[in-house]
PDB file of N, CA and C in Angstrom:
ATOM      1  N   UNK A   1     -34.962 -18.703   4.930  1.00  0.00           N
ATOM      2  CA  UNK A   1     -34.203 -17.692   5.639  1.00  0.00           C
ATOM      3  C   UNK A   1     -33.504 -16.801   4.613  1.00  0.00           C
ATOM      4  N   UNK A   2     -33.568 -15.750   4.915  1.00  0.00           N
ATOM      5  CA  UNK A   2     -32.897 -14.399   4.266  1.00  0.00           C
ATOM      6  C   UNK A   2     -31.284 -14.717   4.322  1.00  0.00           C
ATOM      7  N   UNK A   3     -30.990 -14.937   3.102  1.00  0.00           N
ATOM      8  CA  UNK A   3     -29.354 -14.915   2.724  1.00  0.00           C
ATOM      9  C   UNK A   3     -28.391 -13.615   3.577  1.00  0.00           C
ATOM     10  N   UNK A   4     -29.241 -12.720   3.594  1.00  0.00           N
ATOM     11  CA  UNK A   4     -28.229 -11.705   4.134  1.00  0.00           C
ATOM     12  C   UNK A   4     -28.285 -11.354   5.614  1.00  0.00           C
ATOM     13  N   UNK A   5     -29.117 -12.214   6.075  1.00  0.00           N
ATOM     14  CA  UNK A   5     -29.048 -12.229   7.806  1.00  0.00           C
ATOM     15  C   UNK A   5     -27.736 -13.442   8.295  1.00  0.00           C
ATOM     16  N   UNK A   6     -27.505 -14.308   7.201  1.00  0.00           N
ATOM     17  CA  UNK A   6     -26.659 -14.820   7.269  1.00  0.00           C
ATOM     18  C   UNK A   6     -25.139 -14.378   7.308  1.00  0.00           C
ATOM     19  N   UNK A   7     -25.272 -13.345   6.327  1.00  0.00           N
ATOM     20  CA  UNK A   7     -24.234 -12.487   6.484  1.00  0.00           C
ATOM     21  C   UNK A   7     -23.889 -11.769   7.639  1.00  0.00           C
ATOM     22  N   UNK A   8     -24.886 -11.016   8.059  1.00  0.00           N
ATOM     23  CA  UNK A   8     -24.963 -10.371   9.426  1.00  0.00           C
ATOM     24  C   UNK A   8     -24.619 -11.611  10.528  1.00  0.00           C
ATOM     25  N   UNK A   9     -25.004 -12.794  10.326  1.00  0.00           N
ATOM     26  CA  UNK A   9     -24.903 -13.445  11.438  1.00  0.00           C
ATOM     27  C   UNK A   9     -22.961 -13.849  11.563  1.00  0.00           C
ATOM     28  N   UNK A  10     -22.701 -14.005  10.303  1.00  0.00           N
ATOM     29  CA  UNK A  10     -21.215 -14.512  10.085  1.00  0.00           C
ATOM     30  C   UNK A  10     -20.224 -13.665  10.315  1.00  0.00           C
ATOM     31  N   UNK A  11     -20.901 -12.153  10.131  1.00  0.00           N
ATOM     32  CA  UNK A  11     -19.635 -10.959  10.391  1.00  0.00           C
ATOM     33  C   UNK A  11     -19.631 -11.028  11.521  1.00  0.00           C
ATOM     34  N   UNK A  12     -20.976 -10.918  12.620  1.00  0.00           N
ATOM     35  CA  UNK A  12     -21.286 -10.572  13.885  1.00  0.00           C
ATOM     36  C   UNK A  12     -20.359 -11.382  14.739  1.00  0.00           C
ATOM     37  N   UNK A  13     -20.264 -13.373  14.186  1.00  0.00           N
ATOM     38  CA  UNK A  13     -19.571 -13.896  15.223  1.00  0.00           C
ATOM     39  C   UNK A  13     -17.807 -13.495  14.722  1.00  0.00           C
ATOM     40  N   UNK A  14     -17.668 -13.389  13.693  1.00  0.00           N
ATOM     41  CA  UNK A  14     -16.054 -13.264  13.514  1.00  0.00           C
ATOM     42  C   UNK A  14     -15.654 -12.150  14.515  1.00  0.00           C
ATOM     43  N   UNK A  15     -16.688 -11.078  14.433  1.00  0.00           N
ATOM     44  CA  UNK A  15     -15.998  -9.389  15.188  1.00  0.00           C
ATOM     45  C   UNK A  15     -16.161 -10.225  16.628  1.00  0.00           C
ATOM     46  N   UNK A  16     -17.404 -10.857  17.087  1.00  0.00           N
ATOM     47  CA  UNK A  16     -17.414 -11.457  18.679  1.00  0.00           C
ATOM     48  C   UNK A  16     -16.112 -11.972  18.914  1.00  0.00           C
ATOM     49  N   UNK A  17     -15.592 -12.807  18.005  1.00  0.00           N
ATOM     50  CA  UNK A  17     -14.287 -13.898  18.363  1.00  0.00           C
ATOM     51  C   UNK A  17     -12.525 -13.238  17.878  1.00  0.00           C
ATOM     52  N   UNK A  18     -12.853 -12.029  16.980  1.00  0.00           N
ATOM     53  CA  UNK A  18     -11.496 -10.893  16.954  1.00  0.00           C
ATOM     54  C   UNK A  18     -11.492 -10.104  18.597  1.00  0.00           C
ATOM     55  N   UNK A  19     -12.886 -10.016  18.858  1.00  0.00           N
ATOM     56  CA  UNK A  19     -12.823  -9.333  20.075  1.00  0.00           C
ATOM     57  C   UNK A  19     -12.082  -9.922  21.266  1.00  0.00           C
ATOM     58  N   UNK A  20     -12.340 -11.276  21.373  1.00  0.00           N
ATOM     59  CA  UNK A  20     -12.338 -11.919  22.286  1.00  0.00           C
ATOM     60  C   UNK A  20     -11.006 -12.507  22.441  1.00  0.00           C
ATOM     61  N   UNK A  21     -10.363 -12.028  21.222  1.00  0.00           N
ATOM     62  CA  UNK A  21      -8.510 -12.712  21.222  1.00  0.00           C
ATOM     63  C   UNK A  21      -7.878 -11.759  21.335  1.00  0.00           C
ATOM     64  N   UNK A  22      -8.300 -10.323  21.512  1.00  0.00           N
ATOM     65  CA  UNK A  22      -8.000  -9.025  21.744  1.00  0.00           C
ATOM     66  C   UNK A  22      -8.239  -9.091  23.176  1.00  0.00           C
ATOM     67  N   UNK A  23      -8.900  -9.022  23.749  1.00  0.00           N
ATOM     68  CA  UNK A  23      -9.205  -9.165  25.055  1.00  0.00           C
ATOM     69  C   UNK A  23      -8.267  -9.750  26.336  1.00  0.00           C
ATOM     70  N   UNK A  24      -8.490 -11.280  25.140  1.00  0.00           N
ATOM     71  CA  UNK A  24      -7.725 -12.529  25.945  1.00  0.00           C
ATOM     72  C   UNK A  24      -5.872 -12.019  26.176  1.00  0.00           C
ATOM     73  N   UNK A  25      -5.326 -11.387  24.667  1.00  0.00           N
ATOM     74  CA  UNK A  25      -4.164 -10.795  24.898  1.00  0.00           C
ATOM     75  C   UNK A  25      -3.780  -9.873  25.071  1.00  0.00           C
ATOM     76  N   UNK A  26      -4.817  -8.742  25.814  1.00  0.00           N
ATOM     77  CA  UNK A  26      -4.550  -7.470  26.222  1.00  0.00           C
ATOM     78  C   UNK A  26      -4.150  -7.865  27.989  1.00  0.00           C
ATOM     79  N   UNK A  27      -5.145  -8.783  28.754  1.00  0.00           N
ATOM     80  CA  UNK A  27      -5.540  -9.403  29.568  1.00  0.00           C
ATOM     81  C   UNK A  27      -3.866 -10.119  30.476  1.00  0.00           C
ATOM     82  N   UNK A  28      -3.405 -11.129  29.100  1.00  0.00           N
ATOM     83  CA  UNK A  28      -2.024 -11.542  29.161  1.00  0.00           C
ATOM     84  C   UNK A  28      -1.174 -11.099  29.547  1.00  0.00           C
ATOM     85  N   UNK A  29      -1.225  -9.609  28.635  1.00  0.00           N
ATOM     86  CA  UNK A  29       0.137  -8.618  28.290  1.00  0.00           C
ATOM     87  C   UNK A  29       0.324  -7.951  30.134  1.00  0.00           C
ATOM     88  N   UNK A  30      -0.852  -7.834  30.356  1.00  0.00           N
ATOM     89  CA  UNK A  30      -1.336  -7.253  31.880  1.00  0.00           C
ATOM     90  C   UNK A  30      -0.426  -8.006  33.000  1.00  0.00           C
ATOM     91  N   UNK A  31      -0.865  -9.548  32.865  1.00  0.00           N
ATOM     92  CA  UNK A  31      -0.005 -10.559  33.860  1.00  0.00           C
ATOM     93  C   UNK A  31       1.715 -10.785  33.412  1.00  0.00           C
ATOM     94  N   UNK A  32       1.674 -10.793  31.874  1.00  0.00           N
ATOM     95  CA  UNK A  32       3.170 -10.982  31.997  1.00  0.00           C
ATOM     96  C   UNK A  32       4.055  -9.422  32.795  1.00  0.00           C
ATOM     97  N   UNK A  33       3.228  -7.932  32.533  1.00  0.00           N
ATOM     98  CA  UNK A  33       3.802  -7.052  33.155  1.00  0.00           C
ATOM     99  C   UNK A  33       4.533  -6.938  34.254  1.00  0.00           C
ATOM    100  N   UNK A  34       2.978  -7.173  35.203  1.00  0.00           N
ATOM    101  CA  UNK A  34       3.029  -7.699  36.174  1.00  0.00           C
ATOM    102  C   UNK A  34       4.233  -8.488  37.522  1.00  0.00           C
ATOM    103  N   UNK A  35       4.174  -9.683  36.358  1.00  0.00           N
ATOM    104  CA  UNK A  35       5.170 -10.668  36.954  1.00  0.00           C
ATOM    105  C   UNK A  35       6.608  -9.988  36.856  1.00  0.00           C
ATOM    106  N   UNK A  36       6.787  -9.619  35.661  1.00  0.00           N
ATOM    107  CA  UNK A  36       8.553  -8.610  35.256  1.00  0.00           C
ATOM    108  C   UNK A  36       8.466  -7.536  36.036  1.00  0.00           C
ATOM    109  N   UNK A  37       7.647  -6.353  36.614  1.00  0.00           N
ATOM    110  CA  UNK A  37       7.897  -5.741  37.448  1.00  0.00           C
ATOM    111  C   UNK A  37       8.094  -5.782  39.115  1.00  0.00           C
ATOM    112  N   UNK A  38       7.302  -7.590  39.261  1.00  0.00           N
ATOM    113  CA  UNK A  38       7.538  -8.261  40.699  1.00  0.00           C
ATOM    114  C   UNK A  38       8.854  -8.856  41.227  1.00  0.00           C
ATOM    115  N   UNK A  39       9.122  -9.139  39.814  1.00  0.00           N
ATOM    116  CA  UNK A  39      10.705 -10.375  39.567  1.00  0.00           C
ATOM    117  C   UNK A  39      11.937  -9.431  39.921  1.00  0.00           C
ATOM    118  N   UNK A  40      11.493  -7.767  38.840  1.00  0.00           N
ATOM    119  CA  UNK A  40      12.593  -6.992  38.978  1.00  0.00           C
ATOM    120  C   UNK A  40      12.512  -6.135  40.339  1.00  0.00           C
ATOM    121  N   UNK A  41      11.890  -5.985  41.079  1.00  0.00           N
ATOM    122  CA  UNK A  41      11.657  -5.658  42.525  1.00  0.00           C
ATOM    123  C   UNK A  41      12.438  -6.757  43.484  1.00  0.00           C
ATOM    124  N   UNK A  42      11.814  -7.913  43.421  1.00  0.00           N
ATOM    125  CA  UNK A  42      11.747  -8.738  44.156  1.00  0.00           C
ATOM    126  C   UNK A  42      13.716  -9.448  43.929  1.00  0.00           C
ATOM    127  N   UNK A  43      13.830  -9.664  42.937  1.00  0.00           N
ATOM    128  CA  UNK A  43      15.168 -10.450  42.859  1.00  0.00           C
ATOM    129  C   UNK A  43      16.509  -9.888  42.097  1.00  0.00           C
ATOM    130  N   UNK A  44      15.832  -8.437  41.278  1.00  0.00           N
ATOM    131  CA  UNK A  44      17.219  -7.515  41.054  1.00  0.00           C
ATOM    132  C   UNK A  44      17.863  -6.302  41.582  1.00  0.00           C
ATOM    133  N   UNK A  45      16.359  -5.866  42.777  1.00  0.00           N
ATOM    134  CA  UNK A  45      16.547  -4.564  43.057  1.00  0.00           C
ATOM    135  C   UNK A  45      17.487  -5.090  44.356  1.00  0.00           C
ATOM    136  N   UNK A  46      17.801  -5.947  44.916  1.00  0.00           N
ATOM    137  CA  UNK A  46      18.983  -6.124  46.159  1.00  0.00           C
ATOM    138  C   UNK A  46      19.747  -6.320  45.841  1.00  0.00           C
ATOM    139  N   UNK A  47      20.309  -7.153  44.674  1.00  0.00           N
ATOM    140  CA  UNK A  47      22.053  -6.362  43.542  1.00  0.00           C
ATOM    141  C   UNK A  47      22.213  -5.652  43.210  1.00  0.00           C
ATOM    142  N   UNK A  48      21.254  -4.746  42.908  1.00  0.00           N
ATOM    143  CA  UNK A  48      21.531  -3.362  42.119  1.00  0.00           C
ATOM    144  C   UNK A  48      21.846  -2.677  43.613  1.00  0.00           C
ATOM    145  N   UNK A  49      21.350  -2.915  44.604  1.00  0.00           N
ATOM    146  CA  UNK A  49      21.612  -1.817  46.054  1.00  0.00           C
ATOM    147  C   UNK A  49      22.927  -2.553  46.352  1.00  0.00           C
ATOM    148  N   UNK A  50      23.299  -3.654  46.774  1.00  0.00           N
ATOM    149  CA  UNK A  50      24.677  -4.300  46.622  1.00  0.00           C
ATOM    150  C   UNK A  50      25.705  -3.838  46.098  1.00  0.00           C
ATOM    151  N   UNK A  51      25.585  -3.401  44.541  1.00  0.00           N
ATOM    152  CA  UNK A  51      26.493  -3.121  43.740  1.00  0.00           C
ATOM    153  C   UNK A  51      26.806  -1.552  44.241  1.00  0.00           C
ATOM    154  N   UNK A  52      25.516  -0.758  44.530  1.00  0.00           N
ATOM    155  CA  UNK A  52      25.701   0.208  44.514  1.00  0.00           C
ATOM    156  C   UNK A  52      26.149   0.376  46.012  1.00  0.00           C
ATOM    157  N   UNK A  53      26.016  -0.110  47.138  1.00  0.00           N
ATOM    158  CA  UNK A  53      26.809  -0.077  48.357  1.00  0.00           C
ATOM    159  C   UNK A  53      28.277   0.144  47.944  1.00  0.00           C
ATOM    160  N   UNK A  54      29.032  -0.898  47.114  1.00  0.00           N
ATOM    161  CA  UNK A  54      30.400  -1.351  47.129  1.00  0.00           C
ATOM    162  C   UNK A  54      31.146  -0.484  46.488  1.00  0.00           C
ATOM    163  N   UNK A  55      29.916   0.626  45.479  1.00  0.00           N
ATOM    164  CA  UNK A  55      30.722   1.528  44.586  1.00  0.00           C
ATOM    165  C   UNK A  55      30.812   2.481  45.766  1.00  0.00           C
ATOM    166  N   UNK A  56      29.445   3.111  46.424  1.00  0.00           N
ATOM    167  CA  UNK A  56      29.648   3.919  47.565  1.00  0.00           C
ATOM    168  C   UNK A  56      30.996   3.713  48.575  1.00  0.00           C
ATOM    169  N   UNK A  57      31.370   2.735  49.062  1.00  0.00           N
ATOM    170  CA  UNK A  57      32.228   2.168  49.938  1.00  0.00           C
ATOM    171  C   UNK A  57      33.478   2.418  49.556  1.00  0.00           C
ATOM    172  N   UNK A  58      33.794   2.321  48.089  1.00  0.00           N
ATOM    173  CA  UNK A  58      35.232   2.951  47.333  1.00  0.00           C
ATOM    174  C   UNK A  58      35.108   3.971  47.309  1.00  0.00           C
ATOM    175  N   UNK A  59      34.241   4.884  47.190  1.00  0.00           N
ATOM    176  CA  UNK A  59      34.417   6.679  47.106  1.00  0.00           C
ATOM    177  C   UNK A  59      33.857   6.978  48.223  1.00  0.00           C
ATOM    178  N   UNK A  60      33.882   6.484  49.692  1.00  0.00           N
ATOM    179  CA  UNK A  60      34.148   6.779  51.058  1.00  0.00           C
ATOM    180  C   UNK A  60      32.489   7.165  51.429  1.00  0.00           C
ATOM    181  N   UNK A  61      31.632   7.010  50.982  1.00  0.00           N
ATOM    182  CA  UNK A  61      30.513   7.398  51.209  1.00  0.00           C
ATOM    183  C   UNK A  61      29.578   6.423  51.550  1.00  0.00           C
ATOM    184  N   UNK A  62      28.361   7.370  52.843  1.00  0.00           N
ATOM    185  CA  UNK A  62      27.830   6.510  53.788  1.00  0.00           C
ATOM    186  C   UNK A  62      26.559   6.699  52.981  1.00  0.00           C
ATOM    187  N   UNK A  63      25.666   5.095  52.748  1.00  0.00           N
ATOM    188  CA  UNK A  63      24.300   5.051  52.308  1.00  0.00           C
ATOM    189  C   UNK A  63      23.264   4.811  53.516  1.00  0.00           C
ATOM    190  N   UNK A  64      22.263   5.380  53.426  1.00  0.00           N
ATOM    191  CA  UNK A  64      21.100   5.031  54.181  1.00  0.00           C
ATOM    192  C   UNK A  64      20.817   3.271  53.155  1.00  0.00           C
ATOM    193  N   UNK A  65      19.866   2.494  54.366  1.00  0.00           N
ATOM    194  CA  UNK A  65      19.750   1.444  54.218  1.00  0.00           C
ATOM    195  C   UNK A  65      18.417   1.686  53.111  1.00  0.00           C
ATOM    196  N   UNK A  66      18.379   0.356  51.994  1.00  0.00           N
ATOM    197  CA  UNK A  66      17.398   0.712  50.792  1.00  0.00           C
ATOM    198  C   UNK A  66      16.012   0.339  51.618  1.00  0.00           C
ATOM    199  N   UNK A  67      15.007   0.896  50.720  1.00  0.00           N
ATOM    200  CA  UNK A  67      13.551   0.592  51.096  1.00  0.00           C
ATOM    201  C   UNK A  67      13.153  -0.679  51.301  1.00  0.00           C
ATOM    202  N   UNK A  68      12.165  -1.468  51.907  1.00  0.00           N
ATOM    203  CA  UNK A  68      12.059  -2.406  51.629  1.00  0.00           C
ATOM    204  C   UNK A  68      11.043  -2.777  50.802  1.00  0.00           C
ATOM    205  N   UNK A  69      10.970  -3.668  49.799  1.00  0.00           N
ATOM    206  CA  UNK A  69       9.926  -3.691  48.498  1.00  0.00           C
ATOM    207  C   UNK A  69       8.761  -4.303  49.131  1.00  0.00           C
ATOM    208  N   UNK A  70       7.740  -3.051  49.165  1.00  0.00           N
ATOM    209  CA  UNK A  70       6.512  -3.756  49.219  1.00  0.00           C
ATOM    210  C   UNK A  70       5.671  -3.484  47.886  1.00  0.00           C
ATOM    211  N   UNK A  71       4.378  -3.985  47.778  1.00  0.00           N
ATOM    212  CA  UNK A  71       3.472  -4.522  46.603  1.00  0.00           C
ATOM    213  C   UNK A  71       2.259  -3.742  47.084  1.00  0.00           C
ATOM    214  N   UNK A  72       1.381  -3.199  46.538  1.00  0.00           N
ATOM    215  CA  UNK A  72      -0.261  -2.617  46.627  1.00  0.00           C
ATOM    216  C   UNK A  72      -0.916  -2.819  45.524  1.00  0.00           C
ATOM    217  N   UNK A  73      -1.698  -3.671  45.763  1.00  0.00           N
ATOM    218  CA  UNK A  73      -2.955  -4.159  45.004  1.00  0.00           C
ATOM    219  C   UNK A  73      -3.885  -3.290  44.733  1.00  0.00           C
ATOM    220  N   UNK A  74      -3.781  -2.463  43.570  1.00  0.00           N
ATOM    221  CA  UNK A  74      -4.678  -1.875  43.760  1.00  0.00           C
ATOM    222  C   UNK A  74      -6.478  -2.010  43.368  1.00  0.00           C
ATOM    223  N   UNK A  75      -6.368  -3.089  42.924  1.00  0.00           N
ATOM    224  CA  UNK A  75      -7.966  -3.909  42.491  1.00  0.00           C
ATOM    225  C   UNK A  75      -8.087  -4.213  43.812  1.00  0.00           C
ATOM    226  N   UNK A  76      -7.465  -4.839  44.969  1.00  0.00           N
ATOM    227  CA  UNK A  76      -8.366  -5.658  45.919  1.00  0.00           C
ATOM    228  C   UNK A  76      -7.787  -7.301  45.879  1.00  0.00           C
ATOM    229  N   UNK A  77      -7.066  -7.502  45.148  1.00  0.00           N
ATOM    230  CA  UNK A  77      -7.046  -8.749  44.661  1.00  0.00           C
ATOM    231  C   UNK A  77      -5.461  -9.388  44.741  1.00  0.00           C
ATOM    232  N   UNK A  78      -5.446 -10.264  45.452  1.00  0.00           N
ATOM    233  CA  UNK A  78      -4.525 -10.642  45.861  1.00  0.00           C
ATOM    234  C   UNK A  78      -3.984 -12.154  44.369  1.00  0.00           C
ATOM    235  N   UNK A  79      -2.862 -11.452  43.923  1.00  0.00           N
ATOM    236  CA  UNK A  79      -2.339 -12.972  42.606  1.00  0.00           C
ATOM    237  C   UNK A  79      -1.544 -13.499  43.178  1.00  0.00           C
ATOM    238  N   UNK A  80      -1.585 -14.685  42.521  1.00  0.00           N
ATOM    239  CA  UNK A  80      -0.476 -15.577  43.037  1.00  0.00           C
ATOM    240  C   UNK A  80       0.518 -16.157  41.959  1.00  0.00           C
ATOM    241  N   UNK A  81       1.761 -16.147  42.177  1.00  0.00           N
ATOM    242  CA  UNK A  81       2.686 -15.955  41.006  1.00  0.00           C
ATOM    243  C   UNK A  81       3.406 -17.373  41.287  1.00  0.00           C
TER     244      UNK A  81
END
């Protein structure tokens, strides 16, 4: 066997397996997003409307009631956290 197909064969799998840890933590970065923009919806955005009721309420002013947080998938794909 040709010494330098060996070479080719050894670069080929290193770039396959740089690829593939690139991938794996682009992939990650995606779900941890994810979860921090569900968490901060889901369990800070009704203190932050709280807080901001009570400041309204001292400077005499009436709030409409906040949105309620919903989620859209936009793949189709329902996660489970």
């Amino acid at each position: 066997m040709n010494p330098y197909w060996i070479i080719v064969f050894f670069s080929s799998i290193v770039q396959l397996v740089i690829f593939l840890r690139w991938l794996h933590r682009r992939t990650r970065d995606d779900e941890i997003r994810c979860a921090f923009v569900r968490d901060m919806a889901v369990n800070h955005l009704p203190h932050l409307y709280h807080a901001l009721r009570q400041i309204a309420s001292q400077l005499g002013l009436e709030l409409q009631e906040p949105p309620p947080v919903q989620f859209i998938e936009l793949n189709g794909q329902n996660r489970k956290m």
